[in-house]
C-alpha atoms as a PDB file:
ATOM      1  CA  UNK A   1       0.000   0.000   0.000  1.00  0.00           C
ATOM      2  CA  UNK A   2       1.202   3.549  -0.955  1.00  0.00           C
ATOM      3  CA  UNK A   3       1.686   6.131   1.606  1.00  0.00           C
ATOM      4  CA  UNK A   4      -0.490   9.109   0.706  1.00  0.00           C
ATOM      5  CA  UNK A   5       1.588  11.578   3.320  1.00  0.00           C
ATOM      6  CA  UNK A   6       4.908  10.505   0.899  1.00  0.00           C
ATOM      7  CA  UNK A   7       3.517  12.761  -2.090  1.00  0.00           C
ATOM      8  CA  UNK A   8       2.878  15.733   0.163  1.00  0.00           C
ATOM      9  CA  UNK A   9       5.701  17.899  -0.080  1.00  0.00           C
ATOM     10  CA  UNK A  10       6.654  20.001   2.348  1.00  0.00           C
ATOM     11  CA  UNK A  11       6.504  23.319   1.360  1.00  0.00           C
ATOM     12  CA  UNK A  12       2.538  21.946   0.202  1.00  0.00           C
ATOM     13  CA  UNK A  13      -0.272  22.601   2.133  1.00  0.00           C
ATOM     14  CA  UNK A  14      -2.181  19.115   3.265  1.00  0.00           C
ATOM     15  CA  UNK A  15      -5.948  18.982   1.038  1.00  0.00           C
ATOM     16  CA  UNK A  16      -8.585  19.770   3.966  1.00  0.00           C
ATOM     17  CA  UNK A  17     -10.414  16.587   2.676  1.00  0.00           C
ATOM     18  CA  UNK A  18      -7.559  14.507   4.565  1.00  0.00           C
ATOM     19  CA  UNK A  19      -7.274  16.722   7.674  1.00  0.00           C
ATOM     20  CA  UNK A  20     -11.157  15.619   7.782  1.00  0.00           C
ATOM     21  CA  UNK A  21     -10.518  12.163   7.316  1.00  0.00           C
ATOM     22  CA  UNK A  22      -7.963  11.667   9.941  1.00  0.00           C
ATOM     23  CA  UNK A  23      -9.748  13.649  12.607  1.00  0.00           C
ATOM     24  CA  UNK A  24     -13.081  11.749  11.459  1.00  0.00           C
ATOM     25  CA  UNK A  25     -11.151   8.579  12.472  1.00  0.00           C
ATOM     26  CA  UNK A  26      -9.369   9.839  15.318  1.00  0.00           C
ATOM     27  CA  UNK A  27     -13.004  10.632  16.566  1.00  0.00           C
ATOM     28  CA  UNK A  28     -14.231   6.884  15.680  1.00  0.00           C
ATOM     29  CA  UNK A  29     -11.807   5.705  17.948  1.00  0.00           C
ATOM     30  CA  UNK A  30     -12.249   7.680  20.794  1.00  0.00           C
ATOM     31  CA  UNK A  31     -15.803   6.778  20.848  1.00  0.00           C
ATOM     32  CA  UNK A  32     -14.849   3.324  20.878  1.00  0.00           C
ATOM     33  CA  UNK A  33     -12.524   3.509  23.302  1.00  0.00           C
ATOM     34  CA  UNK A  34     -15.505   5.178  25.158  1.00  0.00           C
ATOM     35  CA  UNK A  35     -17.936   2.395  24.449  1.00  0.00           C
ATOM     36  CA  UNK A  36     -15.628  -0.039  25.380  1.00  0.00           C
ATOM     37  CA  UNK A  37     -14.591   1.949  28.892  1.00  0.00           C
ATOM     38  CA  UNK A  38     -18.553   2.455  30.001  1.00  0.00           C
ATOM     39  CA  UNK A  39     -19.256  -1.279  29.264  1.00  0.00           C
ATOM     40  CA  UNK A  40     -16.440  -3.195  30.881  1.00  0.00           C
ATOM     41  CA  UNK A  41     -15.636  -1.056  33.365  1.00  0.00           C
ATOM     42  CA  UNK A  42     -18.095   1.540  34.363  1.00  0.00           C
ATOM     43  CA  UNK A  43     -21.550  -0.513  33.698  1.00  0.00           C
ATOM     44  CA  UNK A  44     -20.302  -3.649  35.873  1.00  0.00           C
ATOM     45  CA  UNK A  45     -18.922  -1.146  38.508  1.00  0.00           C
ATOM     46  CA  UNK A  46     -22.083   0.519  38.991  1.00  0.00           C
ATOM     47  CA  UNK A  47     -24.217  -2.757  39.226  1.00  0.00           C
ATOM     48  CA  UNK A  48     -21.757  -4.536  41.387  1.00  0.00           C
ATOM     49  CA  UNK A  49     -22.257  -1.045  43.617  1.00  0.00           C
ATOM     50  CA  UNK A  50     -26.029  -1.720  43.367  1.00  0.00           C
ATOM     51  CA  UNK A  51     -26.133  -4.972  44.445  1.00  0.00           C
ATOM     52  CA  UNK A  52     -23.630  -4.427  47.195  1.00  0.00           C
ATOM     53  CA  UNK A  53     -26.009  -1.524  48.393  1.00  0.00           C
ATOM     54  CA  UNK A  54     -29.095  -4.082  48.874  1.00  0.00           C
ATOM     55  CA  UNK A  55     -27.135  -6.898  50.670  1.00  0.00           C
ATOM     56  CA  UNK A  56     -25.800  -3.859  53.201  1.00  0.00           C
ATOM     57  CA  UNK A  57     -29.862  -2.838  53.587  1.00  0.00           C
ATOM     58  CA  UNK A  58     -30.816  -6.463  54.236  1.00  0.00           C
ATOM     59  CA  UNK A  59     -27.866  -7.331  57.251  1.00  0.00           C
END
């Protein structure tokens, strides 16, 4: 595969359509790592929390 950055010289401004692209998956991936983070970590937190919470109520 051909890198596309190779033909940019340097004295050439970058096309706005690939500044777009990149941030448009640089934003894909932090929402994934997002998704991921509130369903491994933060959803079982909370309902291990809630079901610690009603065995404390019933002792």
């Amino acid at each position: 595969m051909e890198n596309p950055f190779k033909k940019v010289i340097n004295s050439e401004k970058l096309p706005d359509i690939i500044k777009e692209k990149v941030m448009d998956d640089i934003n894909v991936v932090k929402l994934a790592l997002d998704v991921t983070d509130l369903l491994t970590i933060k959803y079982p937190e909370a309902i291990n929390d809630i079901f610690n919470l009603s065995r404390k109520n019933k002792k």
